[in-house]
N, C-alpha and C. Protein backbone atom coordinates (compact mmCIF):
# COMPACT_ATOMS: atom_id res chain seq x y z
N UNK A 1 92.16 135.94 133.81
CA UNK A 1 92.17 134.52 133.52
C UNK A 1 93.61 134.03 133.35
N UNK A 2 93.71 132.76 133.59
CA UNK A 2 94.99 132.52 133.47
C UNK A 2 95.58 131.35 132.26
N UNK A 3 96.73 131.95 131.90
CA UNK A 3 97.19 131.13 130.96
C UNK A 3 98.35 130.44 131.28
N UNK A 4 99.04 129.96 130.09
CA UNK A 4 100.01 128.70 130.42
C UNK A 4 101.48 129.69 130.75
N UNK A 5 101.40 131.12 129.96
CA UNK A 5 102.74 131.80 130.57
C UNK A 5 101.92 131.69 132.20
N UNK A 6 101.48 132.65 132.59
CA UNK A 6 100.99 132.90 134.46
C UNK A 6 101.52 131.30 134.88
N UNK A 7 101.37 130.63 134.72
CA UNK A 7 100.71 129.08 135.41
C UNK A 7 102.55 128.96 134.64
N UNK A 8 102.92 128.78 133.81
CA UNK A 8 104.37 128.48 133.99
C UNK A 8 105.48 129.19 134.34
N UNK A 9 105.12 130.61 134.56
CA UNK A 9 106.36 131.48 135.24
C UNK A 9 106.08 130.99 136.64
N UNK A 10 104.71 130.90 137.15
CA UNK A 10 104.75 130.75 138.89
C UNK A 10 105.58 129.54 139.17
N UNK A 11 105.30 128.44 138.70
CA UNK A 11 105.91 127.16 138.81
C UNK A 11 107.64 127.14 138.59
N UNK A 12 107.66 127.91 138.01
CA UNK A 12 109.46 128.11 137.62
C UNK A 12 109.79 129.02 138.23
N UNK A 13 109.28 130.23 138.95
CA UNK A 13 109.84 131.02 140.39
C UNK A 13 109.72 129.89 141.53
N UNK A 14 108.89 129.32 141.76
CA UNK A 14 108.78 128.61 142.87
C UNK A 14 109.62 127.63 142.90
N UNK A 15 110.07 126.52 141.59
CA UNK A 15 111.44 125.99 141.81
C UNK A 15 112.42 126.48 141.98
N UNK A 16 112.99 127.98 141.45
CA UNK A 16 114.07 128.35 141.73
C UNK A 16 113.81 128.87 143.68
N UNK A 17 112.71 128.82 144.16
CA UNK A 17 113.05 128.80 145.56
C UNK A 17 112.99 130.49 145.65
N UNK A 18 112.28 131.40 145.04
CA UNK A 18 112.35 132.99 143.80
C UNK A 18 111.09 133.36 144.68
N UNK A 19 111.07 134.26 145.89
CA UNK A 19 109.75 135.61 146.16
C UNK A 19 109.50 136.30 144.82
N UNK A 20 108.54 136.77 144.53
CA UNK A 20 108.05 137.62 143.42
C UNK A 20 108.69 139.06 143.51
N UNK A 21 109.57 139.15 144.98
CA UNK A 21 110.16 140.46 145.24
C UNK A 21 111.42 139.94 144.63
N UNK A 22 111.97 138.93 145.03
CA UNK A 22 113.28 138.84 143.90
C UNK A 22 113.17 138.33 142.81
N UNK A 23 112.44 137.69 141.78
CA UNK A 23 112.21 137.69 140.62
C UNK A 23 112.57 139.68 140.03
N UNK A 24 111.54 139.70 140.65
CA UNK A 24 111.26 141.43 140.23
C UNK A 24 112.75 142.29 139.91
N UNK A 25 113.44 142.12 140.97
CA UNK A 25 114.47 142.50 141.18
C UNK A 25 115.64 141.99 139.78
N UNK A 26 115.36 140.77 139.80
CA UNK A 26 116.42 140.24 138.58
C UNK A 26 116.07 140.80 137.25
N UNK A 27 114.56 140.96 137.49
CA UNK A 27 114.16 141.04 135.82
C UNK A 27 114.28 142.74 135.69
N UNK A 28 114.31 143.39 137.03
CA UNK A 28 113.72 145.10 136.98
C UNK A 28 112.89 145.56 136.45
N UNK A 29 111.56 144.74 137.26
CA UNK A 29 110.32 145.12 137.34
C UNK A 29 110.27 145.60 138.64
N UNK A 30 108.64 146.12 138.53
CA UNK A 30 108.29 146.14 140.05
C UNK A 30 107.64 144.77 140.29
N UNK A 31 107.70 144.70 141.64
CA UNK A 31 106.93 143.13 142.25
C UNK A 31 105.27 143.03 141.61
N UNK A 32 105.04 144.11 141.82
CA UNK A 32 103.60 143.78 141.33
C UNK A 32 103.21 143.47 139.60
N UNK A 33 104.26 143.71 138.79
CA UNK A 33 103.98 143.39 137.62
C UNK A 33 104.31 141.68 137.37
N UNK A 34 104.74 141.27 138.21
CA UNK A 34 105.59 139.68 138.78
C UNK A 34 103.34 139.09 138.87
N UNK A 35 103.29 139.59 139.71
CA UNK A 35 101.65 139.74 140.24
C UNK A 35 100.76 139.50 139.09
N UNK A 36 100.89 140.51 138.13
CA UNK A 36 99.90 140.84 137.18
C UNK A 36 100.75 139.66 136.10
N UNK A 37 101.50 139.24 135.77
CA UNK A 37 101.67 138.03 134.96
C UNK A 37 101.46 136.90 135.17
N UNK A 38 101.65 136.85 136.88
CA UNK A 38 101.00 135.31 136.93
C UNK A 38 99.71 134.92 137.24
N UNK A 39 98.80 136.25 137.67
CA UNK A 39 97.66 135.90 137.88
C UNK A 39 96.91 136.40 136.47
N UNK A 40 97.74 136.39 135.62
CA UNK A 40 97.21 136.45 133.90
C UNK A 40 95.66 138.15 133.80
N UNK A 41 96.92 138.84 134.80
CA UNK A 41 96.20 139.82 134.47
C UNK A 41 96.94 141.06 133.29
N UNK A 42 97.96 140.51 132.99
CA UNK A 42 99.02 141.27 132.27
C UNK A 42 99.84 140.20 131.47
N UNK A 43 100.29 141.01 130.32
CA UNK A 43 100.81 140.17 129.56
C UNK A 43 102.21 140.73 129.17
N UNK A 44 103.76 139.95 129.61
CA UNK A 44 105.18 140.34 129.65
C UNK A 44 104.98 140.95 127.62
N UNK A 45 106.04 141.86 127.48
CA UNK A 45 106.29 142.21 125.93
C UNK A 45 107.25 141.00 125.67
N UNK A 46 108.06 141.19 124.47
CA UNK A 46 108.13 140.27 123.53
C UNK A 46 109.90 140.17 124.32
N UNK A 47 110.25 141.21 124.09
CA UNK A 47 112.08 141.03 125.14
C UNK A 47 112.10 140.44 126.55
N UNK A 48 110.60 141.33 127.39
CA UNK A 48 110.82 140.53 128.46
C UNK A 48 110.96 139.13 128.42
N UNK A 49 109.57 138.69 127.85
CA UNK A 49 109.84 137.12 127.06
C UNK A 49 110.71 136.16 126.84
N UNK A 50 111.79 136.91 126.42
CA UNK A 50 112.98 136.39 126.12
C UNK A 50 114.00 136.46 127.27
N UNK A 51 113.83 137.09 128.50
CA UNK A 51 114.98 137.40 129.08
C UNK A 51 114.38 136.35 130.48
N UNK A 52 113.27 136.14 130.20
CA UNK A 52 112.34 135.33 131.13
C UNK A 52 112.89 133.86 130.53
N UNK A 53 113.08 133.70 129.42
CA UNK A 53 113.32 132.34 129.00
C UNK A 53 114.77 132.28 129.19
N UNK A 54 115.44 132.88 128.72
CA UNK A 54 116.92 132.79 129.61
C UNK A 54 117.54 132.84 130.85
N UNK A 55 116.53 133.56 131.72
CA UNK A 55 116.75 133.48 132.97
C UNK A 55 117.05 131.44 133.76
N UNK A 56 115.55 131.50 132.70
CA UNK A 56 115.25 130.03 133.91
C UNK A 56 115.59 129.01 132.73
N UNK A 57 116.16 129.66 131.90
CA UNK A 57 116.93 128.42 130.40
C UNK A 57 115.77 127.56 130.45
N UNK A 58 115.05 128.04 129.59
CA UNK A 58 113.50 127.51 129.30
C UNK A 58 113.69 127.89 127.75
N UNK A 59 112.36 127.71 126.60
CA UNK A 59 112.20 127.84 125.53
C UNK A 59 111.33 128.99 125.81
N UNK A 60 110.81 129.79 124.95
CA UNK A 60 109.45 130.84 124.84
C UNK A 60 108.54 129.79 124.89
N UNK A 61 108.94 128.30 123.87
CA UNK A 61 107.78 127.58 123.39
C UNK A 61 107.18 126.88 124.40
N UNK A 62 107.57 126.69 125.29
CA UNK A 62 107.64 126.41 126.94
C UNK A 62 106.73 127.27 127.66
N UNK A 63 107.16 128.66 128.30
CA UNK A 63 106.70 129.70 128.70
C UNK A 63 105.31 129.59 128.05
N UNK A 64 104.91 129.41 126.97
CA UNK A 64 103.96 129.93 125.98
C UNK A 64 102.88 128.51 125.86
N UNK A 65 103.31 127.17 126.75
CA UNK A 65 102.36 126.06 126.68
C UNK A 65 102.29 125.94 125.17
N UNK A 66 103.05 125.95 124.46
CA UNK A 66 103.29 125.20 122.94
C UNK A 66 104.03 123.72 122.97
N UNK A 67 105.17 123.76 123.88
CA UNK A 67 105.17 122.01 124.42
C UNK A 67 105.83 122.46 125.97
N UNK A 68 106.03 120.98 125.92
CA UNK A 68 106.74 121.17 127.84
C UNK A 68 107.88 120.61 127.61
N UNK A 69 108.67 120.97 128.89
CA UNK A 69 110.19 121.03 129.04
C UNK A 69 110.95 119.78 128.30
């Protein structure tokens, strides 16, 4: 099922213009864990979290559908 992280990381790879193969790459994942977060089959830990929100200079509270940008 999907939540507001899945549904707001896809939307913020896709503005940066970001394949799920280079996301992957920046964050050093594999592509398919890129996969399993946005189709809210997996859930990032608490650092990735954070390195996800700095990447795309976002809030967690953002990422997390607590408010919007």
């Amino acid at each position: 099922m999907k939540n507001h992280f899945s549904i707001r990381l896809k939307e913020l790879r896709i503005e940066k213009n970001l394949t799920q193969e280079q996301l992957a790459e920046i964050l050093a994942v594999l592509p398919r864990t890129i996969s399993y977060w946005e189709n809210g089959k997996r859930e990032c830990d608490f650092d990735m979290l954070i390195s996800i929100a700095d990447f795309f200079q976002t809030s967690i509270d953002f990422l997390l559908g607590y408010q919007n940008k």
